[in-house]
C-alpha atoms as a PDB file:
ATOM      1  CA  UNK A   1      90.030  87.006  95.481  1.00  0.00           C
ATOM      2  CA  UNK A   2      89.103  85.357  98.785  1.00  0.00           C
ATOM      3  CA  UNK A   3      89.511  87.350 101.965  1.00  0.00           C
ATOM      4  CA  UNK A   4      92.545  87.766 104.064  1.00  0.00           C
ATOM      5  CA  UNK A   5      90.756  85.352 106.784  1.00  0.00           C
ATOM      6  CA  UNK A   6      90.226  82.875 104.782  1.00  0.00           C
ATOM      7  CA  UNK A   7      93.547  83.054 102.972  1.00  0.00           C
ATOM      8  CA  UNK A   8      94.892  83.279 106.735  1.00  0.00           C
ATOM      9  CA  UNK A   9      93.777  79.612 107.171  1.00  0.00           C
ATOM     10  CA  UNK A  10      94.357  78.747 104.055  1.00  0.00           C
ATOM     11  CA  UNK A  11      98.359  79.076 104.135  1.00  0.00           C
ATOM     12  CA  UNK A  12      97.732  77.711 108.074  1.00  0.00           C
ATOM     13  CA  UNK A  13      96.139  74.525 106.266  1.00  0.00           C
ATOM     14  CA  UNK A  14      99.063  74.057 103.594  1.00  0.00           C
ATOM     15  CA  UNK A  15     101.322  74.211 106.072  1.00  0.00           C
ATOM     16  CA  UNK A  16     100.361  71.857 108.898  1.00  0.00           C
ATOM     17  CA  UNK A  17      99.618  69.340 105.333  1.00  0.00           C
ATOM     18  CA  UNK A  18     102.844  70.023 104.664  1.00  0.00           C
ATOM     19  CA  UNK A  19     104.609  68.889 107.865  1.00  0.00           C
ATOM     20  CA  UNK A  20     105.928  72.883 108.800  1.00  0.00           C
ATOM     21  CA  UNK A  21     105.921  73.782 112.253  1.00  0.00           C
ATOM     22  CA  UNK A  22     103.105  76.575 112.901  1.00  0.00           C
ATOM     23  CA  UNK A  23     104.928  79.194 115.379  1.00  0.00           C
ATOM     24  CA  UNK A  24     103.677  82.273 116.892  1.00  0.00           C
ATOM     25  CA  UNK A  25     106.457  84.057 114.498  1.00  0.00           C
ATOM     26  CA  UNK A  26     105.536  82.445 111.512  1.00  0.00           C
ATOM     27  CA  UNK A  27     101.996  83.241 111.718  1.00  0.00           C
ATOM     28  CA  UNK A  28     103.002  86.993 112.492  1.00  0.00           C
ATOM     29  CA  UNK A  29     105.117  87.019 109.367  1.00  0.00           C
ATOM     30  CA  UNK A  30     102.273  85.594 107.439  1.00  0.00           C
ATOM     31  CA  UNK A  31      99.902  87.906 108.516  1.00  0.00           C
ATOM     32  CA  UNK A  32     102.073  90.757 107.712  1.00  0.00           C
ATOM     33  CA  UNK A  33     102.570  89.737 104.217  1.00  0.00           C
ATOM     34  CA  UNK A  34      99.376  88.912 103.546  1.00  0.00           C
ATOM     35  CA  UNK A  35      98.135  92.056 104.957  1.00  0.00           C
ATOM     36  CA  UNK A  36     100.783  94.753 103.685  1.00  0.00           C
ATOM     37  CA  UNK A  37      99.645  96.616 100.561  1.00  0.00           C
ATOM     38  CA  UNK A  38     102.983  98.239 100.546  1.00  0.00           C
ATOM     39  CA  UNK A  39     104.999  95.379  98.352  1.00  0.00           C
ATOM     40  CA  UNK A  40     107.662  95.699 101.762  1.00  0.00           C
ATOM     41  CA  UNK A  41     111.288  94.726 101.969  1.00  0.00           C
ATOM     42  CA  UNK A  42     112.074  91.661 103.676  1.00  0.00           C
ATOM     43  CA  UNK A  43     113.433  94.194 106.511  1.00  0.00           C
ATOM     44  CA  UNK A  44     110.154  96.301 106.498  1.00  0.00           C
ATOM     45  CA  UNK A  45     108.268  93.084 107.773  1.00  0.00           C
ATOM     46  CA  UNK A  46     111.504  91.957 109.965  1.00  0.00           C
ATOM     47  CA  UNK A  47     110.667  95.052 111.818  1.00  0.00           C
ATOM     48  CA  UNK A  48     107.523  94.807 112.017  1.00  0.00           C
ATOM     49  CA  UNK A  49     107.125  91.121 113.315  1.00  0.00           C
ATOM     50  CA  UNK A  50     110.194  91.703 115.753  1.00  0.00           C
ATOM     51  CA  UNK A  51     107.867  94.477 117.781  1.00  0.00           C
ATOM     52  CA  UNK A  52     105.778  91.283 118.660  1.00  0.00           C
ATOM     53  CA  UNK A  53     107.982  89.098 118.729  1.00  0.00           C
ATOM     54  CA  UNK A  54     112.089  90.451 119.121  1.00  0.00           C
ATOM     55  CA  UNK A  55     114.008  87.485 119.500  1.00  0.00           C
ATOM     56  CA  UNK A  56     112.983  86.837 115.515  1.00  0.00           C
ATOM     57  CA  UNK A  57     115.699  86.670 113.348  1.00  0.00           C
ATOM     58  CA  UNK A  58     116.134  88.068 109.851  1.00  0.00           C
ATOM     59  CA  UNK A  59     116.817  84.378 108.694  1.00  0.00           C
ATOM     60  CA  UNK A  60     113.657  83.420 110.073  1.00  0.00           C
ATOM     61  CA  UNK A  61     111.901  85.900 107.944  1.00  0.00           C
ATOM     62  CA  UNK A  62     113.842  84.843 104.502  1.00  0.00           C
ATOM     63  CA  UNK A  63     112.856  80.888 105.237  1.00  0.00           C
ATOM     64  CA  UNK A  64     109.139  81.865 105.569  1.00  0.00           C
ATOM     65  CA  UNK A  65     109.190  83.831 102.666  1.00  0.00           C
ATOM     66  CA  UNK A  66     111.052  81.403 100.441  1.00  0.00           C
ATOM     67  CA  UNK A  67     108.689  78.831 101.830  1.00  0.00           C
ATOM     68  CA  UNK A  68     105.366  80.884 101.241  1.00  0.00           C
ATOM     69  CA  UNK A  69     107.156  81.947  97.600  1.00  0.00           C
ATOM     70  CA  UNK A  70     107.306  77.972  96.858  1.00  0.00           C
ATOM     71  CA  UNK A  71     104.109  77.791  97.959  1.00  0.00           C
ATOM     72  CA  UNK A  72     102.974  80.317  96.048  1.00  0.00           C
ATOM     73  CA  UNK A  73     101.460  82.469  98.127  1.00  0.00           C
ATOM     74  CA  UNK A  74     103.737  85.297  97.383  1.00  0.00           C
ATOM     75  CA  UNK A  75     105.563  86.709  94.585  1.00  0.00           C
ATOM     76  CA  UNK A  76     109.019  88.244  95.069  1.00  0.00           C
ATOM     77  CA  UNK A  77     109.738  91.586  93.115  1.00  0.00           C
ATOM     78  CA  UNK A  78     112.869  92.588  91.777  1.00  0.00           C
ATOM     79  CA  UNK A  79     113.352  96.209  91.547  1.00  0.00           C
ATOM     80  CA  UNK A  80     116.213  96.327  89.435  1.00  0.00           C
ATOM     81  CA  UNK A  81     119.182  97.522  91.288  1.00  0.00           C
ATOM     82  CA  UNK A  82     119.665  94.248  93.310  1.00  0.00           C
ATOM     83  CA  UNK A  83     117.220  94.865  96.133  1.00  0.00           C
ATOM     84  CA  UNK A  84     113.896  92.498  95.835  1.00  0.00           C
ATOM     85  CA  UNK A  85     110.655  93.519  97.905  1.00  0.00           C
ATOM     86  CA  UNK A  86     107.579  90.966  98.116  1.00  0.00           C
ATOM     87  CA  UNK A  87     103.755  90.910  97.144  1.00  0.00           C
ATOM     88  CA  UNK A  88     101.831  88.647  99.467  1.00  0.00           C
ATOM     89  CA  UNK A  89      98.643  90.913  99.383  1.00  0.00           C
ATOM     90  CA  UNK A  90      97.782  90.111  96.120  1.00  0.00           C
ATOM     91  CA  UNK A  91     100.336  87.025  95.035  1.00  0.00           C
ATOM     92  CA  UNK A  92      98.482  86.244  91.877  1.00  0.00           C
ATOM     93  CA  UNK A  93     100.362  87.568  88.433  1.00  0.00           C
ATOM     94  CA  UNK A  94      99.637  91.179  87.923  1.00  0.00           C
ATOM     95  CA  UNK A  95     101.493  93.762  86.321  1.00  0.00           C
ATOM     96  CA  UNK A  96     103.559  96.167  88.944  1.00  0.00           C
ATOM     97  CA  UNK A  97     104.599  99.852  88.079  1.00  0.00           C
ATOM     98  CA  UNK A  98     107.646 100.788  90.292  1.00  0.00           C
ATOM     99  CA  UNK A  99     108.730 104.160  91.184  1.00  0.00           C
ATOM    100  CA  UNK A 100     112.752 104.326  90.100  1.00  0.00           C
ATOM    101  CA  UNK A 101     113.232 106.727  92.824  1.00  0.00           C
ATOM    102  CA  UNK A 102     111.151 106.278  95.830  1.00  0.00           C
ATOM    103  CA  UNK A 103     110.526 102.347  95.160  1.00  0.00           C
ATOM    104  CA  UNK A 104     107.051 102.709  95.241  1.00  0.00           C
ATOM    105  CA  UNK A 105     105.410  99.949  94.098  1.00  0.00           C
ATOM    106  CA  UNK A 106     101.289  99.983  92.446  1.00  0.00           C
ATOM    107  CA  UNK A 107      99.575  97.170  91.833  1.00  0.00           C
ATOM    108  CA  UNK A 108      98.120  97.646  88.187  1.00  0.00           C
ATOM    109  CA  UNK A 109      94.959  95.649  87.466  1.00  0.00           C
ATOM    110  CA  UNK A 110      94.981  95.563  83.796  1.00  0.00           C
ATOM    111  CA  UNK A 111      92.270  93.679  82.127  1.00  0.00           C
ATOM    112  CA  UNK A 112      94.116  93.787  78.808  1.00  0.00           C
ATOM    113  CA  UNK A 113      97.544  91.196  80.544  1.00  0.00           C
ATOM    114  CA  UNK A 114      94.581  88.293  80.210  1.00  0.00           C
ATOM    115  CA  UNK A 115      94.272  89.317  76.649  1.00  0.00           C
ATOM    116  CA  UNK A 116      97.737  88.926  75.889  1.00  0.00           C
ATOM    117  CA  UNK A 117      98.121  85.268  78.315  1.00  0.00           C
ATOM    118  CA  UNK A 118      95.208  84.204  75.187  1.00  0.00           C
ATOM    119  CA  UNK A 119      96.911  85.290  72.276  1.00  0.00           C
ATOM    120  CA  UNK A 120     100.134  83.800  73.180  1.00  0.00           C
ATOM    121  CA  UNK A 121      99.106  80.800  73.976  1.00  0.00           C
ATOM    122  CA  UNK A 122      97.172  80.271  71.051  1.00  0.00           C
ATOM    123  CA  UNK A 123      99.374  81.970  69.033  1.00  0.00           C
ATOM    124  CA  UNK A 124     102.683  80.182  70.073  1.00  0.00           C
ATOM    125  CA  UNK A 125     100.492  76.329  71.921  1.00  0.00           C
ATOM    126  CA  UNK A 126     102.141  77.449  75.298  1.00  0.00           C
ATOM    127  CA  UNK A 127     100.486  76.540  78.562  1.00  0.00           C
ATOM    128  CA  UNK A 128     101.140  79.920  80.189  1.00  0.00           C
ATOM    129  CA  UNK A 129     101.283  78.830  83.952  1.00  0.00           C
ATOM    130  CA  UNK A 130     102.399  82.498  85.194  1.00  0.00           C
ATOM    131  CA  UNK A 131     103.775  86.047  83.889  1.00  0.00           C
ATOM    132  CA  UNK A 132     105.947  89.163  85.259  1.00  0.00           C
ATOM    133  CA  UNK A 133     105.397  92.409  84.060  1.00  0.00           C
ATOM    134  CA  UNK A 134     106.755  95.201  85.537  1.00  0.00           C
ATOM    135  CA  UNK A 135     106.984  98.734  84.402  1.00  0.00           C
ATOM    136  CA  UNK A 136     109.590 101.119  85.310  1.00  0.00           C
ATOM    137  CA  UNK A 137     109.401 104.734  85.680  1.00  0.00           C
ATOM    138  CA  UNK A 138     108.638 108.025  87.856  1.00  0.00           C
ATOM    139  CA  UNK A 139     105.388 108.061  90.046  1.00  0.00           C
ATOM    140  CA  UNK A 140     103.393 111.353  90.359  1.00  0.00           C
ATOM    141  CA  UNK A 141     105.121 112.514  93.872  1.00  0.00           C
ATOM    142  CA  UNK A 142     108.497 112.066  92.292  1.00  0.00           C
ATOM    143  CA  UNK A 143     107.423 113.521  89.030  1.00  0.00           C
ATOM    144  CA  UNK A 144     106.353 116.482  90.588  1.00  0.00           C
ATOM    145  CA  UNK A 145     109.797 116.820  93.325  1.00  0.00           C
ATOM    146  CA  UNK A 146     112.007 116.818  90.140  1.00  0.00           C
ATOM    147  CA  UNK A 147     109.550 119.857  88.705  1.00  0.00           C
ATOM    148  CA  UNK A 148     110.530 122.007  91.782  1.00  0.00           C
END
């Protein structure tokens, strides 16, 4: 993975090719996302950007993300009871384990998902262009809160 500077200008690059306006608030939005290790909520990195910057608007924040998202520098996570939080740390396919309670989110780095890209594709003659997995359960501070 290249660093976060370089990925910085990277996304900068794309965009001025792409004809989008480079604002102070879009580059503070990028740099959140592409910063956050937290997988955050479209509101987590509202409120973040809007200490900077306050006359942002929410809507400003979804366009950039669907517009990074079709760029594909991030991927947007679904957590399974309608809310969606995104990954623009690390927006290359990886399997995700999500906390049911808390809404953690850990990026897993599981050798063994390339394995399986292989075998289907030679098993099946798909061109596997990308993958979700996501696994579902309790992580260890919630495990241990329902012990008590």
């Amino acid at each position: 993975m290249i660093g976060q500077t370089e990925r910085y200008e990277n996304i900068i690059n794309k965009l001025r090719s792409d004809g989008f306006r480079i604002t102070p608030q879009r580059l503070s939005i990028i740099k959140v996302l592409i910063s956050d290790t937290s997988h955050p909520s479209i509101e987590r990195v509202y409120n973040q950007v809007k200490t900077d910057f306050p006359t942002t608007s929410l809507a400003t924040i979804y366009k950039t993300v669907a517009m990074l998202k079709d760029m594909g520098e991030l991927m947007e996570i679904s957590l399974g009871d309608g809310s969606n939080r995104v990954d623009g740390y690390t927006p290359d396919p990886h399997p995700h384990l999500i906390c049911t309670r808390c809404k953690k989110i850990v990026d897993a780095d599981v050798d063994e998902v390339n394995a399986v890209n292989t075998a289907l594709s030679q098993t099946y003659g798909f061109k596997i262009t990308g993958h979700r997995l996501d696994f579902f359960g309790l992580c260890p501070e919630c495990q241990n809160h329902s012990k008590n």
